[in-house]
C-alpha atoms as a PDB file:
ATOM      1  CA  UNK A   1       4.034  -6.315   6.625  1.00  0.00           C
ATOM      2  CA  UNK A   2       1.679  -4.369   4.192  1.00  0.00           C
ATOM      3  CA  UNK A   3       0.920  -0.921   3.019  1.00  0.00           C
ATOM      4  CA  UNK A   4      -2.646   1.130   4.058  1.00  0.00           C
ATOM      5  CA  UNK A   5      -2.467   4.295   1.463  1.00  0.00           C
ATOM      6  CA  UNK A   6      -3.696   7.079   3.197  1.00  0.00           C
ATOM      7  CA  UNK A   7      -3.777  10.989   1.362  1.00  0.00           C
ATOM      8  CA  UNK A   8      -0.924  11.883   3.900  1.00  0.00           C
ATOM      9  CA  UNK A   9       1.052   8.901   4.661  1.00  0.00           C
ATOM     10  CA  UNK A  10       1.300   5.520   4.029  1.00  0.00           C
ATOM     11  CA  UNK A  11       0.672   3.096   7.202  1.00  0.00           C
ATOM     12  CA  UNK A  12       2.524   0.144   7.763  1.00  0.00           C
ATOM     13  CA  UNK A  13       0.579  -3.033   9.270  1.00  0.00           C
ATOM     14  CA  UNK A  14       2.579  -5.873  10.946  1.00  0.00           C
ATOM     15  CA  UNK A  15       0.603  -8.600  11.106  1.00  0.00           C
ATOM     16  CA  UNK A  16       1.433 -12.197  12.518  1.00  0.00           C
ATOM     17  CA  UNK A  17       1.868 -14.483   9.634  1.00  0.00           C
ATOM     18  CA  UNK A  18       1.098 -14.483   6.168  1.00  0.00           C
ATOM     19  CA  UNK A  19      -2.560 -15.779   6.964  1.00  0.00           C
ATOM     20  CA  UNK A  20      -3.124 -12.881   9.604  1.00  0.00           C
ATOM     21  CA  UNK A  21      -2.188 -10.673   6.457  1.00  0.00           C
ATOM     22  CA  UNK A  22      -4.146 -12.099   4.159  1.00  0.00           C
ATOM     23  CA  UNK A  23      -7.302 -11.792   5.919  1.00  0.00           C
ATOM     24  CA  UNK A  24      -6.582  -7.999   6.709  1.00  0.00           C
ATOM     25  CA  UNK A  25      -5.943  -7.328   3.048  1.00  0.00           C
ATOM     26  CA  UNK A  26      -8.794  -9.257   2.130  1.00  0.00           C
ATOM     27  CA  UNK A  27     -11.390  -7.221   4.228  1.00  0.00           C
ATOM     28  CA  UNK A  28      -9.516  -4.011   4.017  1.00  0.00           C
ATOM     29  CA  UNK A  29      -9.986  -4.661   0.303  1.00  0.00           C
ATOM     30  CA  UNK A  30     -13.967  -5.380   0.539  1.00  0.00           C
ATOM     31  CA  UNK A  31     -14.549  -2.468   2.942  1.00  0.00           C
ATOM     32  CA  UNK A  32     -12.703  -0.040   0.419  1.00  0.00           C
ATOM     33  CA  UNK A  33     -14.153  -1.210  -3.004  1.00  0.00           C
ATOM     34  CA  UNK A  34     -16.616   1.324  -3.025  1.00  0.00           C
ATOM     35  CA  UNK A  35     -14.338   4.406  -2.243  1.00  0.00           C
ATOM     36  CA  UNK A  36     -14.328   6.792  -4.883  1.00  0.00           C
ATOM     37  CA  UNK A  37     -11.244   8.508  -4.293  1.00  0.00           C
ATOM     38  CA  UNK A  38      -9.321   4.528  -3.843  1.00  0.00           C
ATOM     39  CA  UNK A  39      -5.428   4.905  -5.711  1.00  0.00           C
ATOM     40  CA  UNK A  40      -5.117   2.477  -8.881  1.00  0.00           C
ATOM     41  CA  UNK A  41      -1.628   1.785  -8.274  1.00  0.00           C
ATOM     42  CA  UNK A  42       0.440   1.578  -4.850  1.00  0.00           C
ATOM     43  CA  UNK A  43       4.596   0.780  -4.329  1.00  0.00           C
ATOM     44  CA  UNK A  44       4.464  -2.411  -3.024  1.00  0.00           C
ATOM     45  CA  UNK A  45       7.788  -1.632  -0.692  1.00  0.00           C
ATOM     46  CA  UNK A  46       8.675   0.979   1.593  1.00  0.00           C
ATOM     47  CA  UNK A  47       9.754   4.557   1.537  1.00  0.00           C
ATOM     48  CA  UNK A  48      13.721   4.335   2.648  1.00  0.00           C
ATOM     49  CA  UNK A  49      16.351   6.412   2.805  1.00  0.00           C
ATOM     50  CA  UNK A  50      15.022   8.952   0.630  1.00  0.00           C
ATOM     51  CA  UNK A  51      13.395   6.614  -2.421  1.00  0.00           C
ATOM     52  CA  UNK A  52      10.671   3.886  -2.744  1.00  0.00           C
ATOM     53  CA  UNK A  53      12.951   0.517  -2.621  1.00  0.00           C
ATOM     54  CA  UNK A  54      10.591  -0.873  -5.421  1.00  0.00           C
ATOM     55  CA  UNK A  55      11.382   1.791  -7.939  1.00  0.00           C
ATOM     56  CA  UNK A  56      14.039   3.986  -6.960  1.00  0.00           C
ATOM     57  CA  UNK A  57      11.831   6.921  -7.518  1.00  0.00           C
ATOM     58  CA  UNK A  58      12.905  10.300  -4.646  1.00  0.00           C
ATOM     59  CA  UNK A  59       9.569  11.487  -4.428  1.00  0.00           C
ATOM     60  CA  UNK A  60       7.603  10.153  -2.004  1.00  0.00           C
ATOM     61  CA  UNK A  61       4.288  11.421  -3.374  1.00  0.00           C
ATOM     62  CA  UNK A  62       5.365   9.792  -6.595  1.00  0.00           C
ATOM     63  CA  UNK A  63       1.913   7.687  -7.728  1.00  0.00           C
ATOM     64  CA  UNK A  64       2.940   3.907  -7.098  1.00  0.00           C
ATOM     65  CA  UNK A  65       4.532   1.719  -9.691  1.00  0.00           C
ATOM     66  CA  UNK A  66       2.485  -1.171  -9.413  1.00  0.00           C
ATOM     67  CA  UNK A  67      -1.701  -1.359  -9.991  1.00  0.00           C
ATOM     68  CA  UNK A  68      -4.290  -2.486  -7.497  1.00  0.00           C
ATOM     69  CA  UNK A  69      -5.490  -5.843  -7.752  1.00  0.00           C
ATOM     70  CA  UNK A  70      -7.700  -6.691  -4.869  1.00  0.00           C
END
């Protein structure tokens, strides 16, 4: 399962196995390199409960805690 930022919401993609996800990430990543407005970091775990599980942090428009590498 991975993370597709959006300005509202994140969406969450299921994929079938960790090559299905790879490939999505990979062209997700190529068809968004040119976006101006594309986040520098992201929370690589989900919004639960009231916090990010990653870093604790109640907000959930708190900028992510980890940066963009693809």
């Amino acid at each position: 399962m991975f993370q597709v930022i959006h300005s509202e919401k994140p969406l969450y993609v299921q994929a079938g196995n960790c090559v299905e996800t790879n490939s999505w990430i990979e062209v997700l990543s190529q068809v968004s390199r040119c976006n101006a407005g594309r986040l520098s970091t992201f929370h690589p775990s989900a919004y639960v409960g009231g916090y990010w599980l990653c870093c604790k942090e109640p907000n959930e428009s708190t900028p992510g805690c980890k940066p963009c590498t693809a």
